[in-house]
N, C-alpha and C. Protein backbone atom coordinates (compact mmCIF):
# COMPACT_ATOMS: atom_id res chain seq x y z
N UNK A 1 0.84 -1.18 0.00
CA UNK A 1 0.00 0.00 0.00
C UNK A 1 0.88 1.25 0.00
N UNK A 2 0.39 1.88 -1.33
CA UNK A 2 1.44 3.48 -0.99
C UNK A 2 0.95 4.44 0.03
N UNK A 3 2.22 4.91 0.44
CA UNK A 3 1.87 5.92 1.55
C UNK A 3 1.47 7.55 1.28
N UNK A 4 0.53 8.04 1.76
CA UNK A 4 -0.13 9.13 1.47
C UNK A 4 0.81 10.14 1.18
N UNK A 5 1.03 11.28 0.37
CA UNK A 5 1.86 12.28 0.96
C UNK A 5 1.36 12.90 2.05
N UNK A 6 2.34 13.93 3.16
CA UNK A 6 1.83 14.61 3.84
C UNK A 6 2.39 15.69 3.59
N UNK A 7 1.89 17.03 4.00
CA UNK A 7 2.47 18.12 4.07
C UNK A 7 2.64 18.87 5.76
N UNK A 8 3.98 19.09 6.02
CA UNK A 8 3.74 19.58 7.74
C UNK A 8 4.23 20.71 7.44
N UNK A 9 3.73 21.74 8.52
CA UNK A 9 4.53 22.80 8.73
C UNK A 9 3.67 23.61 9.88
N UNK A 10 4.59 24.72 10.62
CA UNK A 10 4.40 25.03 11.60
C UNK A 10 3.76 25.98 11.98
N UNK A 11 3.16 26.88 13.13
CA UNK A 11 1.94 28.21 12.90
C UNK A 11 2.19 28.35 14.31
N UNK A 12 2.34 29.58 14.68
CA UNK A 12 2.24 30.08 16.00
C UNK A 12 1.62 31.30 16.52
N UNK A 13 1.49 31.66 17.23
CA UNK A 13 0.37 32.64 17.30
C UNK A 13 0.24 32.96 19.21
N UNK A 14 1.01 33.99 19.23
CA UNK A 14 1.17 34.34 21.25
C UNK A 14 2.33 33.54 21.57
N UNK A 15 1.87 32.49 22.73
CA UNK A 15 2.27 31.38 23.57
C UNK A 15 2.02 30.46 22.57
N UNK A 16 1.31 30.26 21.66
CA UNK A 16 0.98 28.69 21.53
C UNK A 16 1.77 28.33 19.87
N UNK A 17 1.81 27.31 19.82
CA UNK A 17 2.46 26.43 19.35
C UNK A 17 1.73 25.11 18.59
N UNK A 18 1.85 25.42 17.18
CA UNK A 18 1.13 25.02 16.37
C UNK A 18 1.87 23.38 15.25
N UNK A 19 2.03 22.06 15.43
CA UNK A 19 2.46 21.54 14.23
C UNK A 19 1.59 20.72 13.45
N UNK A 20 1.29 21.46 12.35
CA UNK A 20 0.01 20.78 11.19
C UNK A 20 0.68 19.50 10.57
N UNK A 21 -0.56 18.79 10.08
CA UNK A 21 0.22 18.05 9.27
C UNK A 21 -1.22 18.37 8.60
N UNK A 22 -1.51 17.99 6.79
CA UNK A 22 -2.24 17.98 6.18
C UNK A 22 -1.69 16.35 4.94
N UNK A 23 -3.19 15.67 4.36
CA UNK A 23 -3.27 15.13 3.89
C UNK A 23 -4.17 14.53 3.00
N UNK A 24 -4.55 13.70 1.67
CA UNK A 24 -5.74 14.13 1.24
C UNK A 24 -6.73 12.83 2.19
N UNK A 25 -7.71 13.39 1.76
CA UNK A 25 -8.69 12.47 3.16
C UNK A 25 -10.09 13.18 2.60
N UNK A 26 -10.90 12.83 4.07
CA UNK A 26 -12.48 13.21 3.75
C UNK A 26 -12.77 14.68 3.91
N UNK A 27 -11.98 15.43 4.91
CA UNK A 27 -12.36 16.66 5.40
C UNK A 27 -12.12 16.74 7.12
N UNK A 28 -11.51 16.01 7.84
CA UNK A 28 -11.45 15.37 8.89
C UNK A 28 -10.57 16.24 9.44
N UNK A 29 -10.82 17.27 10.71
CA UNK A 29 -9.69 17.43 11.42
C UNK A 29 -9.51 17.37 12.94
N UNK A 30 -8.48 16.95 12.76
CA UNK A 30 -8.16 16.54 14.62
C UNK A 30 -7.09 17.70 15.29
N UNK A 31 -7.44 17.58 16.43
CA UNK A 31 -6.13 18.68 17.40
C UNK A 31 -6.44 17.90 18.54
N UNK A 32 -4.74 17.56 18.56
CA UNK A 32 -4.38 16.78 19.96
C UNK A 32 -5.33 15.59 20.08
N UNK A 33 -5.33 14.71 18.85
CA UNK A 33 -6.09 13.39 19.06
C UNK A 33 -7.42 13.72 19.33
N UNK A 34 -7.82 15.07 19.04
CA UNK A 34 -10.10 14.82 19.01
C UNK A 34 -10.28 15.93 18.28
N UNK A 35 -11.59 15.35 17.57
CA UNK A 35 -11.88 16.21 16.70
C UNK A 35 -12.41 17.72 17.20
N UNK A 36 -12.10 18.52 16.11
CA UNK A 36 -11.94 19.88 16.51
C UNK A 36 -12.88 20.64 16.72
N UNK A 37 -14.42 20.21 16.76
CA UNK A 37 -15.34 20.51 17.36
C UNK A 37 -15.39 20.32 19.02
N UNK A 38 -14.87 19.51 19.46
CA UNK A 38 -14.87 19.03 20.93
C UNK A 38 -13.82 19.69 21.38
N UNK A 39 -12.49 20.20 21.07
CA UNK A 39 -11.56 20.81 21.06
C UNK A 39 -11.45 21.92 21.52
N UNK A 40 -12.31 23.03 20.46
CA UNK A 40 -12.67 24.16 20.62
C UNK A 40 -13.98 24.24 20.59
N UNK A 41 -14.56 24.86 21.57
CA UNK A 41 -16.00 24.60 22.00
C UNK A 41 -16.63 25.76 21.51
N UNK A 42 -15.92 27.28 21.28
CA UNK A 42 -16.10 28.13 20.64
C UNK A 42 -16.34 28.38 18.79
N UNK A 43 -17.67 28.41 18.58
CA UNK A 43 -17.46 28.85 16.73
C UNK A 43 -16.73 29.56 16.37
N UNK A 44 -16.33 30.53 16.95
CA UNK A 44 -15.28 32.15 16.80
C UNK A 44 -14.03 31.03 16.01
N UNK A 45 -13.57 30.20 17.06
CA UNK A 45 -12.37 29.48 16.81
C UNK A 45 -12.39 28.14 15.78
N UNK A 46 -12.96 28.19 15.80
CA UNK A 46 -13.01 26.99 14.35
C UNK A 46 -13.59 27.70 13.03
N UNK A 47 -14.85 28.46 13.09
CA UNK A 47 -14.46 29.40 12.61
C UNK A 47 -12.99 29.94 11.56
N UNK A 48 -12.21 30.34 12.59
CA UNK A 48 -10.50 30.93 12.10
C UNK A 48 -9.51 29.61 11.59
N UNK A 49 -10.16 28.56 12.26
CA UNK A 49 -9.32 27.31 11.89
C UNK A 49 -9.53 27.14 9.78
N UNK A 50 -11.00 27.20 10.03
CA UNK A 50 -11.22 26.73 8.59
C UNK A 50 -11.21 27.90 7.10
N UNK A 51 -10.84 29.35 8.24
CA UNK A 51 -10.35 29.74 6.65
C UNK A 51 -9.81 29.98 5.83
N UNK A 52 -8.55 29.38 6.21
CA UNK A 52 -7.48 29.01 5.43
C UNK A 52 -8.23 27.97 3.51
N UNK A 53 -8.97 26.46 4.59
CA UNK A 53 -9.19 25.90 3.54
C UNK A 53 -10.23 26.14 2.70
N UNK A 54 -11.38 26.61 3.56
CA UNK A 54 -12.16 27.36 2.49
C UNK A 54 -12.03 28.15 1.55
N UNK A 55 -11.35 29.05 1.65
CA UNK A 55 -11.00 30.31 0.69
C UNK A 55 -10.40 29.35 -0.32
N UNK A 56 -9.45 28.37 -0.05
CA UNK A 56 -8.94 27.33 -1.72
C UNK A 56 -10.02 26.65 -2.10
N UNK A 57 -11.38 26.25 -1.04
CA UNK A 57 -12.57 25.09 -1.38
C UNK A 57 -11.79 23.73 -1.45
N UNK A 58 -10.67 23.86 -0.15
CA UNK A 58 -10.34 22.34 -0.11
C UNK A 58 -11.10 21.35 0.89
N UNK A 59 -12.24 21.80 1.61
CA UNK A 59 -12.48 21.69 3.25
C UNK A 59 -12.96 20.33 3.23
N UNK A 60 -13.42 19.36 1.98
CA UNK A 60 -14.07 18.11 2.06
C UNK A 60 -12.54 17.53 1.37
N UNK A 61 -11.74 17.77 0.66
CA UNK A 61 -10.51 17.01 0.18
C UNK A 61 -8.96 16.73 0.89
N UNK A 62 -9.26 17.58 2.31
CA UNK A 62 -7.73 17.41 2.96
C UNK A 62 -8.15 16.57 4.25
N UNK A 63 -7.39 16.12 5.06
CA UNK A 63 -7.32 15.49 6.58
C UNK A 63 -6.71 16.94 7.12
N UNK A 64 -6.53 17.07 8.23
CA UNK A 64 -5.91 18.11 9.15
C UNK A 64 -5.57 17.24 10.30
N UNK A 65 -4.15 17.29 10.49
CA UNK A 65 -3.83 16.55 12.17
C UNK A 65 -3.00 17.70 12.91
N UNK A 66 -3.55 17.96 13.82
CA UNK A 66 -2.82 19.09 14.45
C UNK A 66 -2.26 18.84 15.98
N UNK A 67 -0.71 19.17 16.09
CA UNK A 67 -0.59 19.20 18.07
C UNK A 67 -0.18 20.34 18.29
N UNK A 68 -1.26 20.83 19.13
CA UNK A 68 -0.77 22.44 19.62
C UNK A 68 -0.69 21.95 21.43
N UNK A 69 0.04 23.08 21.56
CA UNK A 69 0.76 23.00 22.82
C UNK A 69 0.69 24.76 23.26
N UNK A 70 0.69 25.07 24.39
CA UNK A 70 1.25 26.37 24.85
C UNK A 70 -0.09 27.47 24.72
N UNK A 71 -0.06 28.70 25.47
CA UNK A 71 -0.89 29.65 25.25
C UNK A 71 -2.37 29.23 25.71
N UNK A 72 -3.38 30.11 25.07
CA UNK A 72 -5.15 29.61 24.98
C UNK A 72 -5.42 28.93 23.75
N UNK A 73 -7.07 28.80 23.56
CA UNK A 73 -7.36 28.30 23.10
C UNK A 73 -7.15 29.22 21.53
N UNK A 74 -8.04 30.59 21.96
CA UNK A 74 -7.57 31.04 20.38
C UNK A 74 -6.31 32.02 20.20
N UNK A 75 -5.16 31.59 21.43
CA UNK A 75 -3.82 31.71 20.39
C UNK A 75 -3.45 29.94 19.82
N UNK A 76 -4.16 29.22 19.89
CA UNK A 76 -3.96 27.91 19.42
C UNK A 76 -5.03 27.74 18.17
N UNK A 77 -6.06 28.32 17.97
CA UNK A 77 -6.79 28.73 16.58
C UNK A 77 -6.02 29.55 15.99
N UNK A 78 -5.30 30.63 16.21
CA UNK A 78 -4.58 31.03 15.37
C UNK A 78 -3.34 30.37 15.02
N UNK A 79 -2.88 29.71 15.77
CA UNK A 79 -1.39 29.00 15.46
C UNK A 79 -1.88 27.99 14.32
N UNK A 80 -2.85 27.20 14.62
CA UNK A 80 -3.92 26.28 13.43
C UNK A 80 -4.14 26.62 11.97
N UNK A 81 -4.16 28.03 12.78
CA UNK A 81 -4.41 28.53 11.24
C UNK A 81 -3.27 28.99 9.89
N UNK A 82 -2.32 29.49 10.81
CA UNK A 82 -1.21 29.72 10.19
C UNK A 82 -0.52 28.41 9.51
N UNK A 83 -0.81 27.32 10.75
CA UNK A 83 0.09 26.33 10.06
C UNK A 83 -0.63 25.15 9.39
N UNK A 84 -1.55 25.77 8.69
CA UNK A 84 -2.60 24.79 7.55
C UNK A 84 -2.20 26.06 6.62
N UNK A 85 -2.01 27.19 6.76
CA UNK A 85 -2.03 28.02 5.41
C UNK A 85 -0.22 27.83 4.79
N UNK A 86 0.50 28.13 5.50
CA UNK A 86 1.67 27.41 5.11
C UNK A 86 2.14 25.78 4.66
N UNK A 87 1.39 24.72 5.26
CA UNK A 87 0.92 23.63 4.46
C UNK A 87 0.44 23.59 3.27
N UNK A 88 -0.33 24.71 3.34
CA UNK A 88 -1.51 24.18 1.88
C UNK A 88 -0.16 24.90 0.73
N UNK A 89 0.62 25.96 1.23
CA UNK A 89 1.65 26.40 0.29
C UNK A 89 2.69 25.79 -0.09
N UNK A 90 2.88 24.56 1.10
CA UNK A 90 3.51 23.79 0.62
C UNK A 90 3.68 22.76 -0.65
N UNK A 91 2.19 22.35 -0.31
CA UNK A 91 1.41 21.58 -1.23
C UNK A 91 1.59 22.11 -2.42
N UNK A 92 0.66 23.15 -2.68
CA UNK A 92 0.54 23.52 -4.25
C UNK A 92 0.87 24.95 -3.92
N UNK A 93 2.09 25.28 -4.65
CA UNK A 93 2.68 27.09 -4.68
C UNK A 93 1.63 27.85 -5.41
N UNK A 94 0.79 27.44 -6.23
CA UNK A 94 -0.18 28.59 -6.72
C UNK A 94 -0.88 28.69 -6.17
N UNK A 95 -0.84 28.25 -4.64
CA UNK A 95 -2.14 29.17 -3.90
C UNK A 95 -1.20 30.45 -3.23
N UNK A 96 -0.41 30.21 -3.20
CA UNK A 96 0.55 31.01 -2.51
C UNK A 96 -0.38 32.84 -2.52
N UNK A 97 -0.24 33.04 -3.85
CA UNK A 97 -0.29 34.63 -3.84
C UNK A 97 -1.93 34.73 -3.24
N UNK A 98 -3.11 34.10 -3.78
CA UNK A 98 -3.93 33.44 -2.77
C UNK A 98 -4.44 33.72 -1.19
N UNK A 99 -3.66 32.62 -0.83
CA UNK A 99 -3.65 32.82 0.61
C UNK A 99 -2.88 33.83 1.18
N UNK A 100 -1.58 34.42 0.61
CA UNK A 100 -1.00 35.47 0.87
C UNK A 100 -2.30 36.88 0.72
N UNK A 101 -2.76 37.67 -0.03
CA UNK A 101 -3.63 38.13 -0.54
C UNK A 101 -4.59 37.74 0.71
N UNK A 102 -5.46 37.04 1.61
CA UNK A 102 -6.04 37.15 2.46
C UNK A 102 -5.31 37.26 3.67
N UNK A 103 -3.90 37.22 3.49
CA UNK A 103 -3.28 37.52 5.25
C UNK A 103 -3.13 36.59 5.95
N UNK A 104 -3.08 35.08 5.20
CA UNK A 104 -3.24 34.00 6.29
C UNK A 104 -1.79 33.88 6.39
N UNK A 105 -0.64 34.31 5.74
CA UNK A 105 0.54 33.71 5.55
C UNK A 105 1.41 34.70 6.73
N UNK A 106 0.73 35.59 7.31
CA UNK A 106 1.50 36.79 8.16
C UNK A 106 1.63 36.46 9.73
N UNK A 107 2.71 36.30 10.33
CA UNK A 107 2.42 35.83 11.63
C UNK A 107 2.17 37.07 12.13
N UNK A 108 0.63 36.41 13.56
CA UNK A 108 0.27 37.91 13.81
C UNK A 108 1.47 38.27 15.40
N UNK A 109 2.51 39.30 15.15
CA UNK A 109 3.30 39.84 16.18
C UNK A 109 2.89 39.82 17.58
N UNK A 110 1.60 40.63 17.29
CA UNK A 110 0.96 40.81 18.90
C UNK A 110 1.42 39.48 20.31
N UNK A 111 1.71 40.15 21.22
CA UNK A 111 1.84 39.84 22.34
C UNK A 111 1.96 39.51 23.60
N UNK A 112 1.77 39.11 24.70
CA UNK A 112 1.42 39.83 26.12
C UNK A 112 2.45 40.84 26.50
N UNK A 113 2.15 41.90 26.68
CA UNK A 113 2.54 43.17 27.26
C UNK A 113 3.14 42.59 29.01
N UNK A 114 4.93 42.67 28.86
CA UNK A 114 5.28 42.19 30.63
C UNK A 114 4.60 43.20 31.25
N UNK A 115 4.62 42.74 32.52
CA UNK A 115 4.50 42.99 33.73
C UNK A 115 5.19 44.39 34.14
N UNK A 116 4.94 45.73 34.23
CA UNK A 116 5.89 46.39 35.24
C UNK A 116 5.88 46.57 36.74
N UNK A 117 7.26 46.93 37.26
CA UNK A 117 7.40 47.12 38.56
C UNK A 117 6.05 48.12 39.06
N UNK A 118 5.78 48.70 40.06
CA UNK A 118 5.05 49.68 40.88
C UNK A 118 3.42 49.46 40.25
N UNK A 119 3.29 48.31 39.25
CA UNK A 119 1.34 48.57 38.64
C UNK A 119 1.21 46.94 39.02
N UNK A 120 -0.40 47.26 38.70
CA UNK A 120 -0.96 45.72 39.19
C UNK A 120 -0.82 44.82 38.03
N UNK A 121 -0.51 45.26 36.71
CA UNK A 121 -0.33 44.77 35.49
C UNK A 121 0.50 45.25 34.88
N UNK A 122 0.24 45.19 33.40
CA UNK A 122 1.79 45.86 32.51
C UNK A 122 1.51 46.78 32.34
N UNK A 123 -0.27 47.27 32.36
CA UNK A 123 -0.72 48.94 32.78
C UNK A 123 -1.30 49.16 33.71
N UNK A 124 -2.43 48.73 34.21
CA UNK A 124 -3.07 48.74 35.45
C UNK A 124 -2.43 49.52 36.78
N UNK A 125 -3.18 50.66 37.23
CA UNK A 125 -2.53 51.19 38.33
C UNK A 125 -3.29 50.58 39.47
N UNK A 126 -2.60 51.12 40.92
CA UNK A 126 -3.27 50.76 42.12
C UNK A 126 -4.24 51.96 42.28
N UNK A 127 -5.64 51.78 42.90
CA UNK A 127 -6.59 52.73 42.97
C UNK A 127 -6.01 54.11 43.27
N UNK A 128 -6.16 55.53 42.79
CA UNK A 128 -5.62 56.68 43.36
C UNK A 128 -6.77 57.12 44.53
N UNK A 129 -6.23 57.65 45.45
CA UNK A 129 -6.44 58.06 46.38
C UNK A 129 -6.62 59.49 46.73
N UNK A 130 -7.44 60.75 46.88
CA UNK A 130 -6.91 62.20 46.99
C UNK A 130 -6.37 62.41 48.19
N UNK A 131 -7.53 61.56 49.09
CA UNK A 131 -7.17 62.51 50.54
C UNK A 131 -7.04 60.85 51.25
């Protein structure tokens, strides 16, 4: 029996930590061994997972196996997402300009803001007081 190709590659997004693998299949995707409805319990976040493949109209022709690690849930929808849109570029380069052209290919920078000394957060002050 020949072995499927796969395509892997990686997506991160905050804290979390994204490694895709993609393959052709029914439409099936898993994160961390269960499917990604049970996963993410939020639509917002699956949602962001799937529009990478929609926008190509691959969403019934690929598998998705995903292990994310690190961060929340939707810096782990976004890490998902990044690293199915860099997969699918792997796959076939003419989606490239594509998925580039919707922004899926851009890691998003944003980050938690440290902590400073003298506040209750990295802005947050302690209540002011007059008298």
């Amino acid at each position: 029996m020949a072995e499927k190709v796969q395509y892997i590659a990686t997506g991160r997004r905050k804290n979390s930590i994204a490694r895709v693998r993609i393959i052709d299949g029914t439409g099936k995707i898993t994160i961390n061994k269960r499917p990604f409805e049970n996963y993410f319990p939020r639509e917002v976040n699956r949602l962001v997972i799937m529009q990478p493949l929609e926008l190509v109209n691959l969403v019934p022709k690929l598998d998705v196996f995903a292990n994310c690690c690190g961060g929340g849930l939707s810096g782990q929808a976004g890490a998902v997402k990044l690293g199915i849109s860099r997969a699918l570029v792997k796959m076939d380069a003419e989606l490239k300009n594509t998925i580039k052209k919707a922004g899926f290919l851009t890691r998003d920078p944003r980050a938690r803001e440290r902590k400073k000394y003298g506040r209750k957060r990295a802005r947050r002050r302690f209540q002011f007081t007059k008298r």
